[in-house]
Protein backbone atom coordinates (compact mmCIF):
# COMPACT_ATOMS: atom_id res chain seq x y z
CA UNK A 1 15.55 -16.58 47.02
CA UNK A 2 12.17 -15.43 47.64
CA UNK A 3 13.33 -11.79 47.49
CA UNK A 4 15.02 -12.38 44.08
CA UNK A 5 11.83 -14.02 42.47
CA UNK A 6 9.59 -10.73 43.79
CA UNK A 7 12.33 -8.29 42.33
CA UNK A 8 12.35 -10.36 38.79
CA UNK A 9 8.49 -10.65 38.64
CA UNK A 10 8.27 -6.67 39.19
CA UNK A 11 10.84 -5.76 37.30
CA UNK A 12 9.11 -7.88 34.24
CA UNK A 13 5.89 -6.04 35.32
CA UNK A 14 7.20 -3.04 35.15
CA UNK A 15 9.38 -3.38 32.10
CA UNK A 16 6.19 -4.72 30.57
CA UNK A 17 4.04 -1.83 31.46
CA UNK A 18 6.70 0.93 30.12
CA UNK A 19 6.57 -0.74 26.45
CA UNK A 20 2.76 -0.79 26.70
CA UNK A 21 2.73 3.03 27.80
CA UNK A 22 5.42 3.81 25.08
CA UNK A 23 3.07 2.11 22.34
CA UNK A 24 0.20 4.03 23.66
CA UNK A 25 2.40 7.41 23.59
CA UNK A 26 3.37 6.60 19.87
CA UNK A 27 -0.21 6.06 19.40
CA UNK A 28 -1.38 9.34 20.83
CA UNK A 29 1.28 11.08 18.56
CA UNK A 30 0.71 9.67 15.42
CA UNK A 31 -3.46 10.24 15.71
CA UNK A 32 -3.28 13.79 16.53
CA UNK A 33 -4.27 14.80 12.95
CA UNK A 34 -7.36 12.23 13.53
CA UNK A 35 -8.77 13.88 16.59
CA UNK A 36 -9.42 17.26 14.30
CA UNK A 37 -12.19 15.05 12.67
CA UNK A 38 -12.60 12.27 14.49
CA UNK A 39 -12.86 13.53 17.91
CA UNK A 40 -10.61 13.10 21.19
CA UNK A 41 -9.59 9.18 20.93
CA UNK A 42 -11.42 8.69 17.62
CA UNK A 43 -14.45 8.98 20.01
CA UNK A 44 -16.64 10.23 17.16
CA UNK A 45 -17.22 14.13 16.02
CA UNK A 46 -20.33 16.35 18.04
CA UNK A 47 -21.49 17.08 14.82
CA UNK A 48 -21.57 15.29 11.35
CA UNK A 49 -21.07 12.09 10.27
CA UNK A 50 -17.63 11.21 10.92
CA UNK A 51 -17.78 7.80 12.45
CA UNK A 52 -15.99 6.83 16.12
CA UNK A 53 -12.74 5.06 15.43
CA UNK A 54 -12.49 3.97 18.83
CA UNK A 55 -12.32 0.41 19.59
CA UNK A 56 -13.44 -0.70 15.87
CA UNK A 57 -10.77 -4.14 15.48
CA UNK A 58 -7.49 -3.63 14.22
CA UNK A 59 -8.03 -5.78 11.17
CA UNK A 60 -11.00 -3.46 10.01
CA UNK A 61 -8.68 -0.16 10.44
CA UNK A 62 -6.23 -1.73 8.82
CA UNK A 63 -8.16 -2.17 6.19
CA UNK A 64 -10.18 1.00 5.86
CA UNK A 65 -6.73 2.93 6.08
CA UNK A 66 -5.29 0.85 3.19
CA UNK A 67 -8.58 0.99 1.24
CA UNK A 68 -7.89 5.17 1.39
CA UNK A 69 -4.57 4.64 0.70
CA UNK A 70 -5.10 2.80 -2.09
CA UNK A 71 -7.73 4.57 -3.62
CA UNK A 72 -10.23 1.44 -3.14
CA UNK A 73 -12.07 3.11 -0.74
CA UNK A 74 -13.10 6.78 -1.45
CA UNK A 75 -13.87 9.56 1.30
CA UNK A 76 -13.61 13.72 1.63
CA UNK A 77 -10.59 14.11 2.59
CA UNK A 78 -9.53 10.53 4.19
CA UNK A 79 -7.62 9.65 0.23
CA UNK A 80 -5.77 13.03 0.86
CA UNK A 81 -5.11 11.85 4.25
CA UNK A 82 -3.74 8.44 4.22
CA UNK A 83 -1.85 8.73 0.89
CA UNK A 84 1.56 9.69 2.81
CA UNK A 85 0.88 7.21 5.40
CA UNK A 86 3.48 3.92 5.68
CA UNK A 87 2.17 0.42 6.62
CA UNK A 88 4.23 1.44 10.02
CA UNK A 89 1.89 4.38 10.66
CA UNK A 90 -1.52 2.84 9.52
CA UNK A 91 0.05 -0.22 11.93
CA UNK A 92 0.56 2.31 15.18
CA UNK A 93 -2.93 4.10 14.42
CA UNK A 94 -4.48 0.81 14.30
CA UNK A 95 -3.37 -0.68 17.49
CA UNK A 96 -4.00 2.62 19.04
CA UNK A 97 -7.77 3.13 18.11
CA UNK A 98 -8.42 -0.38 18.54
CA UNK A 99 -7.24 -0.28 21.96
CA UNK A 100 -9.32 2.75 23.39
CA UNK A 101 -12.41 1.89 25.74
């Protein structure tokens, strides 16, 4: 019994930590445009002022990604940028950014 208990608390662990690391992956895809501006992980450009996009809340990128989007918010080049991007994409980028220490 004791053995069975261990095997379904690991395998929920581990099940667990694959769906985080295949969020994070999508993540990582989907923001490799960013980094040419933004910097590796949104960390922020060396030079410039291109702000950090690292661990900002979700609700603000959300936001600021819609505001491009929509043409509420105006930028160089993020309007050009976000215009073809889907509430699914703007989500993934998001919970990415939002998540990186």
């Amino acid at each position: 019994m004791k053995f069975a208990i261990a095997f379904v608390a690991v395998s929920f662990f581990g099940v667990s930590n694959l769906a985080f690391a295949n969020a994070n992956e999508a993540g990582v895809m989907v923001s490799n445009g960013c980094v040419n501006c933004h910097g590796e992980e949104g960390r922020g450009a060396a030079v410039g002022n291109i702000p950090p996009l690292k661990g900002r809340s979700k609700e603000f990128l959300v936001t600021a990604m819609e505001g491009y989007r929509k043409g509420t918010l105006h930028g160089t080049v993020m309007n050009r940028v976000m215009k073809d991007f889907d509430d699914q994409k703007i989500d993934v980028l998001a919970t990415y950014f939002s998540s990186v220490k």
